[in-house]
Protein backbone atom coordinates (compact mmCIF):
# COMPACT_ATOMS: atom_id res chain seq x y z
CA UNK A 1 3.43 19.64 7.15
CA UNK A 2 3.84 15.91 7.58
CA UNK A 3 2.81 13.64 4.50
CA UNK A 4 2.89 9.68 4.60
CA UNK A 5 3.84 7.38 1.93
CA UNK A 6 1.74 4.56 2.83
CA UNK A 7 3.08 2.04 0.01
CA UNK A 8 6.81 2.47 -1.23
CA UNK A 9 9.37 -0.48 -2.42
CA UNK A 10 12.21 2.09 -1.21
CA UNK A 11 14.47 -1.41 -0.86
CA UNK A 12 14.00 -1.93 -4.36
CA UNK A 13 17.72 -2.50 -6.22
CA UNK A 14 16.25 0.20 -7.85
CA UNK A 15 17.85 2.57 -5.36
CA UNK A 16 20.91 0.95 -4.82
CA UNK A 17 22.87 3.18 -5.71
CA UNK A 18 21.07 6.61 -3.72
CA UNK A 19 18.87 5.16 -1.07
CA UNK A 20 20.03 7.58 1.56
CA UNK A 21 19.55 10.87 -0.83
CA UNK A 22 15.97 9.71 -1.81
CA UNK A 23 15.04 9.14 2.07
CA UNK A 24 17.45 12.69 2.95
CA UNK A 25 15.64 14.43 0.11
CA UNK A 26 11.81 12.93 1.35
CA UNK A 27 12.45 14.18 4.69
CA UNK A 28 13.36 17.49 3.76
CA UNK A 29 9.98 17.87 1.65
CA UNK A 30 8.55 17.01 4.93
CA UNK A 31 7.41 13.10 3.60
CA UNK A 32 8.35 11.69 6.66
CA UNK A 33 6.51 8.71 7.10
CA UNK A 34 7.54 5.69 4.34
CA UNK A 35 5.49 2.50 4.88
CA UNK A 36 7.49 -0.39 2.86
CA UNK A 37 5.29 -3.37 1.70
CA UNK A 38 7.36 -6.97 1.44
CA UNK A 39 7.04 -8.92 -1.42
CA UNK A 40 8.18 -12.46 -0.91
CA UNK A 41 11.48 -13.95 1.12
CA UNK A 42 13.94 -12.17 -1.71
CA UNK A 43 12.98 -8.67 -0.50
CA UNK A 44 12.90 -9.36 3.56
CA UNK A 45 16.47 -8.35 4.34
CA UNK A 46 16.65 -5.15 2.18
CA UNK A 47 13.77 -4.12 3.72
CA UNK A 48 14.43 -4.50 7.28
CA UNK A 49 17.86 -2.73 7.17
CA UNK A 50 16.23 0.13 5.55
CA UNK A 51 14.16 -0.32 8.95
CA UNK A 52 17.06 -0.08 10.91
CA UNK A 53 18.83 2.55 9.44
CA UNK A 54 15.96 5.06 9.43
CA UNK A 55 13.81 3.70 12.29
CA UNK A 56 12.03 6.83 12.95
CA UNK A 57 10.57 7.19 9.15
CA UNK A 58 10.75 3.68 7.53
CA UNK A 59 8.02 0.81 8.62
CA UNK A 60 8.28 -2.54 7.22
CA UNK A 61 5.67 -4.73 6.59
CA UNK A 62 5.67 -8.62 6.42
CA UNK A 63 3.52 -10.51 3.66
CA UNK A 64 3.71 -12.26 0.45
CA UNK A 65 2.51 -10.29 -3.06
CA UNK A 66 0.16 -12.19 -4.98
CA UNK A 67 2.72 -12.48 -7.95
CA UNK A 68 5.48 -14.11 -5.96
CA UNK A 69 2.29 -16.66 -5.45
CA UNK A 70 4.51 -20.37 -6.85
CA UNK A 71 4.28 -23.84 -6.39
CA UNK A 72 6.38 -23.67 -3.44
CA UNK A 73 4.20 -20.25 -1.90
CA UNK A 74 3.47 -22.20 1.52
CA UNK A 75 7.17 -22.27 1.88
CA UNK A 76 7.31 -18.66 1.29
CA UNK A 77 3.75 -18.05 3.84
CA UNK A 78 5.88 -20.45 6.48
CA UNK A 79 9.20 -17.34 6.56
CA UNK A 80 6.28 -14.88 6.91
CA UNK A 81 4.82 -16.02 9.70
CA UNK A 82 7.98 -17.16 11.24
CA UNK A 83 9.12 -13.40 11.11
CA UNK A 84 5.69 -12.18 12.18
CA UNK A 85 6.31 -14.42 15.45
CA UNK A 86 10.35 -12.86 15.80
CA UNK A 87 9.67 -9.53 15.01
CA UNK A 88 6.90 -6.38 15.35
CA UNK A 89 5.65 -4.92 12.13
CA UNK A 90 3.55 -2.26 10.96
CA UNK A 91 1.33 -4.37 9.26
CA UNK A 92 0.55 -7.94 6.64
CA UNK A 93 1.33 -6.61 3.46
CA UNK A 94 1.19 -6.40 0.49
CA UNK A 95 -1.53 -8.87 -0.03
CA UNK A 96 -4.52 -10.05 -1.98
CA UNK A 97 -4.33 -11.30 -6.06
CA UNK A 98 -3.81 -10.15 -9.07
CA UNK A 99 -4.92 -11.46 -12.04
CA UNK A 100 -3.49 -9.39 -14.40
CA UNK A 101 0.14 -11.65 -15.33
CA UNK A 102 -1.40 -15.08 -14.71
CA UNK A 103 -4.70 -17.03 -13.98
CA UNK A 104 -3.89 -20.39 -13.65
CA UNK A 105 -2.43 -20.06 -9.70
CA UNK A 106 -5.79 -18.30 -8.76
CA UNK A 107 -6.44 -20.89 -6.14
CA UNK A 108 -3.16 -20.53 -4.32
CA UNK A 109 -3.40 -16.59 -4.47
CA UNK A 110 -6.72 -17.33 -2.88
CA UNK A 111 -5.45 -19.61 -0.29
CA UNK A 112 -2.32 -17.29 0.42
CA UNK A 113 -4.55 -14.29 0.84
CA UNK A 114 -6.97 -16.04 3.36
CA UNK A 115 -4.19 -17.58 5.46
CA UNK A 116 -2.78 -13.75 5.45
CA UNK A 117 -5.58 -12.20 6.65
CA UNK A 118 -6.10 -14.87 9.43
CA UNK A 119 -2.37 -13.86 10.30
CA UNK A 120 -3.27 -10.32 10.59
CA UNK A 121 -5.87 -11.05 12.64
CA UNK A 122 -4.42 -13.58 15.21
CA UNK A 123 -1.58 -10.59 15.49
CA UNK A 124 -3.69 -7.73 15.59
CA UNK A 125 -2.39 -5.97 12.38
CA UNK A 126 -3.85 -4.32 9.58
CA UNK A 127 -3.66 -5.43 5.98
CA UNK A 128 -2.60 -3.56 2.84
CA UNK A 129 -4.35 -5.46 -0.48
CA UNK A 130 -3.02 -5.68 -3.96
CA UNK A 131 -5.75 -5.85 -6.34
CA UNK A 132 -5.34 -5.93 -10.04
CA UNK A 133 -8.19 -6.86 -12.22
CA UNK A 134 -9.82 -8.98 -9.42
CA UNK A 135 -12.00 -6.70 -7.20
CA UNK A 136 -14.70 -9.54 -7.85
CA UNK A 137 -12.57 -12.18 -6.25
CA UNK A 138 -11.11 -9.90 -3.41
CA UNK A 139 -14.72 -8.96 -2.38
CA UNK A 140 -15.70 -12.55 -1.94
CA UNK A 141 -13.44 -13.17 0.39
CA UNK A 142 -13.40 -10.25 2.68
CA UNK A 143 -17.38 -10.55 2.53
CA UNK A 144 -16.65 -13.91 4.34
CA UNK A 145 -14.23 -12.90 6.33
CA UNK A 146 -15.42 -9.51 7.91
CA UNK A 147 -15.50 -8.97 11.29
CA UNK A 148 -14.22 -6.15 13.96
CA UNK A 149 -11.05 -7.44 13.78
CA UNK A 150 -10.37 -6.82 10.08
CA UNK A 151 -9.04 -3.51 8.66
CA UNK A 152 -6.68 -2.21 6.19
CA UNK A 153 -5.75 -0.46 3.08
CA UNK A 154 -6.60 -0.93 -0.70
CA UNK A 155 -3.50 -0.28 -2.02
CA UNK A 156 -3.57 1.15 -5.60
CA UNK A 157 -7.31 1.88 -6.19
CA UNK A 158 -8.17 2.55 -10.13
CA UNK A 159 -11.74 1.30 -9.37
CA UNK A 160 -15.37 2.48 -9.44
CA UNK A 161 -17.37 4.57 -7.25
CA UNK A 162 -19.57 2.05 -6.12
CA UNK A 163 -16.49 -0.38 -5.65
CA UNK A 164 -14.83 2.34 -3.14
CA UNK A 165 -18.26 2.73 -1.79
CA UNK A 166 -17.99 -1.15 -1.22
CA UNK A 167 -14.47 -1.21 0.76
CA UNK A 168 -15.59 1.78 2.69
CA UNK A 169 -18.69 -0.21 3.97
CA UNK A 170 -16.27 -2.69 5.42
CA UNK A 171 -15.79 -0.22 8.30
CA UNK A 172 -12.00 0.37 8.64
CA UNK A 173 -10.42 0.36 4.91
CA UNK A 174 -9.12 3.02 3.94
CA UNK A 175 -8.65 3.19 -0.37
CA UNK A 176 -5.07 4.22 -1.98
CA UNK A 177 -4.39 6.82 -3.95
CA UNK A 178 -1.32 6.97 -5.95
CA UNK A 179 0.31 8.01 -9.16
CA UNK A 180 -2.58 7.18 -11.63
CA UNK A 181 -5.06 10.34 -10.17
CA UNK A 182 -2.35 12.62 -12.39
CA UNK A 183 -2.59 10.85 -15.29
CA UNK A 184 -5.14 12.55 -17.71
CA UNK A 185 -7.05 10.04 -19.27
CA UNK A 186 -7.28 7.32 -15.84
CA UNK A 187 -11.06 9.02 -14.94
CA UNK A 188 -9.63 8.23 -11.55
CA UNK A 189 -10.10 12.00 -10.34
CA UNK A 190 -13.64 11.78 -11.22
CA UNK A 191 -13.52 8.83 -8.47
CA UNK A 192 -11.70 10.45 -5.99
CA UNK A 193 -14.00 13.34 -6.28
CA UNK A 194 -17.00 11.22 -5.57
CA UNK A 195 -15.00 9.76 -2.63
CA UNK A 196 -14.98 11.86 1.14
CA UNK A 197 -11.36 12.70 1.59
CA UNK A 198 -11.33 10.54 5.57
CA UNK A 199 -11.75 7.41 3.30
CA UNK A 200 -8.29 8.37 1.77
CA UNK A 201 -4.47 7.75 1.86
CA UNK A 202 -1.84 8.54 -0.30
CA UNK A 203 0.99 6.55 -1.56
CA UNK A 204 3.70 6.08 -4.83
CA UNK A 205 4.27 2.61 -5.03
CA UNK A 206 8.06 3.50 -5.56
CA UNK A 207 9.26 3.06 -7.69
CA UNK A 208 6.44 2.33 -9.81
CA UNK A 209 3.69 3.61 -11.29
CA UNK A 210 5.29 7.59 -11.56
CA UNK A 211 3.03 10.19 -11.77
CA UNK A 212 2.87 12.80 -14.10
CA UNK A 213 5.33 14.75 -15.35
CA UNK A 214 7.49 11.40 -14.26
CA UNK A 215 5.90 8.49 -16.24
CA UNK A 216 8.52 6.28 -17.59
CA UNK A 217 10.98 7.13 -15.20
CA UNK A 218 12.07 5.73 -11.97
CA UNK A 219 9.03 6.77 -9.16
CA UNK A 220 10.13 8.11 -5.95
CA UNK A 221 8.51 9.23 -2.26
CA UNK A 222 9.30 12.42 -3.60
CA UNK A 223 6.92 12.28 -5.56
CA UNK A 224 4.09 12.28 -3.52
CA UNK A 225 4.28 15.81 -3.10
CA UNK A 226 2.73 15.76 -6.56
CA UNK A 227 -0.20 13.69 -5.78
CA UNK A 228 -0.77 14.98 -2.65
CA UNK A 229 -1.30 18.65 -5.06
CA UNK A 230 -3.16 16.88 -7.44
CA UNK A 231 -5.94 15.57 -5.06
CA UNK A 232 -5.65 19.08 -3.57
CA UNK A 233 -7.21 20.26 -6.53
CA UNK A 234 -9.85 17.80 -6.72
CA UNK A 235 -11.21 18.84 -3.39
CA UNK A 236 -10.03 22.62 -3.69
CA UNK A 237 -8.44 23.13 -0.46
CA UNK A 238 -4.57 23.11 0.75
CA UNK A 239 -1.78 20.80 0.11
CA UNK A 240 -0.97 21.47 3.91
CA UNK A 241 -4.89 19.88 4.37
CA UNK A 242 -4.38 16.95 2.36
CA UNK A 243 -1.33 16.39 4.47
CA UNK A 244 -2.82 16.98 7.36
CA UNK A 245 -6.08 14.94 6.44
CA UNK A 246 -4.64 11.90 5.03
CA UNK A 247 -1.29 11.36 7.59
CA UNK A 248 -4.45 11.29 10.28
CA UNK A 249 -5.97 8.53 8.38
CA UNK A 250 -2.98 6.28 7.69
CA UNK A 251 -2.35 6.86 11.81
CA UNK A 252 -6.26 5.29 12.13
CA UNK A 253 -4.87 2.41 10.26
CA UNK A 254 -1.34 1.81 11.26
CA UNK A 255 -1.80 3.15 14.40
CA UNK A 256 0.76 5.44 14.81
């Protein structure tokens, strides 16, 4: 059984201190495929060693997050694509705005996201999008955008049926699932269920967003052992399915 973390800050100083036990201790539970989103020029080098060291199970991505969005953010979107011209990635991410922490830099998270996606495109990547209280505002600009040449992830997704139904019109999205199905009160598994398991990959956001019996503490690839069981259940078949199912899709995305 192979599962695939398709979204984990592994580089995070979070694991400073037992980096190689989480990734020994992933492997072993036969999560061997760890897909680390960037978040802005701070976070490159971590990332990339982690690359390095464990080339066979950790894929970096290049991008800019929507919160590291400043004043100076065309700086920061100059070191992406100067690394995206140096260097081969798995894919631009993570992506897209977020509305949650701040409002007033809406324009630039706009303007960073569209000059993204054109990057992904003139590369031939896929794109993993951060979206937090602005599905509205992502939608509008991947309506304008679409073409063959765009595809992706929605990292994350706490949305709506008819918003999943939405990205999976796009053609070659596939929607997030992560820590939040296993809490009891999201509604999120009432989603999911609504959702056909091909539209699906699964993630942690380490070392956020923990899943239950975790929340509060440190999240973990480990850890998606737990929501891989947990979507199980939703469509009542095997963890060893899930697995099986969802590593397939992330390889339609990533491509490989």
């Amino acid at each position: 059984m192979i599962l695939t973390d398709t979204h984990t800050h592994l580089y995070s100083e979070q694991f400073n201190d037992d980096i190689d036990v989480v990734i020994q201790n992933c492997i072993a539970k036969g999560i061997e495929r760890l897909f680390l989103p960037n978040i802005d020029s701070s976070s490159i080098d971590g990332m990339m060693k982690l690359g390095t060291d464990y080339p066979n199970n950790c894929f970096p991505m290049m991008g800019l997050h929507p919160t590291s969005v400043g004043e100076n953010y065309k700086e920061e979107l100059t070191i992406v694509e100067e690394w995206l011209n140096k260097h081969q990635f798995c894919a631009i991410g993570e992506i897209g705005i977020d509305l949650y922490w701040d409002k007033t830099l809406l324009k630039q998270q706009q303007d960073a996201f569209r000059f993204q996606i054109g990057l992904a495109k003139k590369h031939n990547l896929p794109f993993v999008i951060h979206c937090r209280d602005s599905f509205d505002e992502i939608f509008e600009i991947l309506d304008e955008l679409n073409d063959d040449k765009m595809r992706g992830i929605f990292h994350c997704f706490t949305g709506t049926v008819e918003q999943a139904n939405h990205i999976i019109n796009y053609g070659d999205f596939k929607i997030g699932i992560g820590g939040v199905v296993t809490f009891k009160n999201s509604g999120l598994d009432k989603v999911v269920e609504q959702i056909d398991i091909k539209h699906l990959v699964l993630e942690t956001d380490s070392p956020y967003l923990s899943p239950t019996p975790y929340r509060g503490k440190r999240n973990e690839s480990t850890y998606l052992l737990g929501i891989a069981e947990k979507v199980a259940d939703i469509y009542n078949i095997s963890v060893e399915e899930v697995a099986k199912i969802t590593t397939k899709n992330s390889k339609e995305i990533f491509g490989f």
